[in-house]
Protein backbone atom coordinates (compact mmCIF):
# COMPACT_ATOMS: atom_id res chain seq x y z
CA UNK A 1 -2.17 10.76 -5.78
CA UNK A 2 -3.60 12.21 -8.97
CA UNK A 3 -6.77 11.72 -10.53
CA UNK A 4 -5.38 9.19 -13.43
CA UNK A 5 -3.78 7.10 -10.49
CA UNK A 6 -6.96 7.08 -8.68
CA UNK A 7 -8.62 5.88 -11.50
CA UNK A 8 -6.10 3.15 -12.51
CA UNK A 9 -6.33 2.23 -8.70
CA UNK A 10 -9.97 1.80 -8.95
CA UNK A 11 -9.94 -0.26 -12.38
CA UNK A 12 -7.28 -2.71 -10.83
CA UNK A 13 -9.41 -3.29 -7.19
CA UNK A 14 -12.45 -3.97 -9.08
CA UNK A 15 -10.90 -6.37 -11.42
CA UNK A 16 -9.48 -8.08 -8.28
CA UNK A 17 -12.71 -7.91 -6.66
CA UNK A 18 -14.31 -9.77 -9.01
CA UNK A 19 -11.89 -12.61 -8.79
CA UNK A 20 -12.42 -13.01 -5.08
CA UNK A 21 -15.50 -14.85 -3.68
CA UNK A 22 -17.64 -14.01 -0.53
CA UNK A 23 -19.38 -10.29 0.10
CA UNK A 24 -18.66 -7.20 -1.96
CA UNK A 25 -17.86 -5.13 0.50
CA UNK A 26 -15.71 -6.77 1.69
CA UNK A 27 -13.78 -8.43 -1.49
CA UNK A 28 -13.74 -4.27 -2.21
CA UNK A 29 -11.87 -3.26 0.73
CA UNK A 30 -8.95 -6.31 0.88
CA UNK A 31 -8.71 -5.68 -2.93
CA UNK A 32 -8.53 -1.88 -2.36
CA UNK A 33 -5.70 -2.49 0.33
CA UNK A 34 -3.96 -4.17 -1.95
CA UNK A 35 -3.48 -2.64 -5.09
CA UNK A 36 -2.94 0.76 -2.57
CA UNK A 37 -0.11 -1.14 -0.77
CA UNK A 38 1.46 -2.28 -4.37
CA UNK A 39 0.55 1.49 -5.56
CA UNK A 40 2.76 2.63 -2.22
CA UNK A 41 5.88 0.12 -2.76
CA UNK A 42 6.36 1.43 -6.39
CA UNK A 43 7.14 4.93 -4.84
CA UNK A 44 10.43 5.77 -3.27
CA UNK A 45 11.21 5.58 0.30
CA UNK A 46 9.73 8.43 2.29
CA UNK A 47 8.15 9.60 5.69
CA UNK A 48 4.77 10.15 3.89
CA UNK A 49 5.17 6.85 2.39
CA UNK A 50 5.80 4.76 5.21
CA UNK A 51 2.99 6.33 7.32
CA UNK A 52 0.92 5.45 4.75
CA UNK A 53 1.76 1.86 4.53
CA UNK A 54 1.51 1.62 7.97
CA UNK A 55 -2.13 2.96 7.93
CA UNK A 56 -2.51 0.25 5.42
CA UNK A 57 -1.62 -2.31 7.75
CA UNK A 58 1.91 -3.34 6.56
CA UNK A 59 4.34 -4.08 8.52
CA UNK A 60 8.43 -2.71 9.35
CA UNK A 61 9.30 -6.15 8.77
CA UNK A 62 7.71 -6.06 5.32
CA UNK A 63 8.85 -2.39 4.37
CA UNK A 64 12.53 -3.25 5.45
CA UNK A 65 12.48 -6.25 3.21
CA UNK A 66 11.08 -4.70 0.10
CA UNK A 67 13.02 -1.89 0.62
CA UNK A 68 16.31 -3.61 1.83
CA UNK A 69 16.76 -1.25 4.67
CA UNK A 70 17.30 -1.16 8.22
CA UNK A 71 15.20 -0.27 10.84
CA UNK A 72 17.31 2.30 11.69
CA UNK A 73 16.61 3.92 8.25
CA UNK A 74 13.06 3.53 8.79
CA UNK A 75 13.40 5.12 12.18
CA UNK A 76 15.22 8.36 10.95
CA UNK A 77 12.67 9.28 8.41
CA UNK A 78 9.61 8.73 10.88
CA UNK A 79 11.70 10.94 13.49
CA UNK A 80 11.85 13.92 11.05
């Protein structure tokens, strides 16, 4: 990730921060998560990629289905 993409990342968690009610920190962090995981999805399909997500706390079931591949697919890439 560049430096423009870290900033856009930042604008976009912050805005969604703001809309969310309870502590900052913690409004920070699930909005954070989020606009990574969208950030993540928008990229193509690769090892680095799906370890990433993963750290993120997505799951197979959700990277097959955006995706539309099988776990088999997902499998192969990790194995590399």
């Amino acid at each position: 990730m560049v430096l423009e993409d870290t900033k856009n990342v930042m604008k976009k968690a912050v805005s969604l921060a703001k809309q969310l009610e309870g502590n900052w920190t913690a409004r920070m962090k699930m909005a954070l998560n989020k606009v990574y995981i969208e950030h993540y999805l928008s990229q193509p399909l690769t090892r680095e990629v799906i370890e990433r997500l993963l750290l993120k706390g997505m799951s197979f079931r959700r990277i097959k289905k955006h995706y539309n591949v099988g776990m088999q697919e997902i499998s192969s890439l990790l194995a590399k």
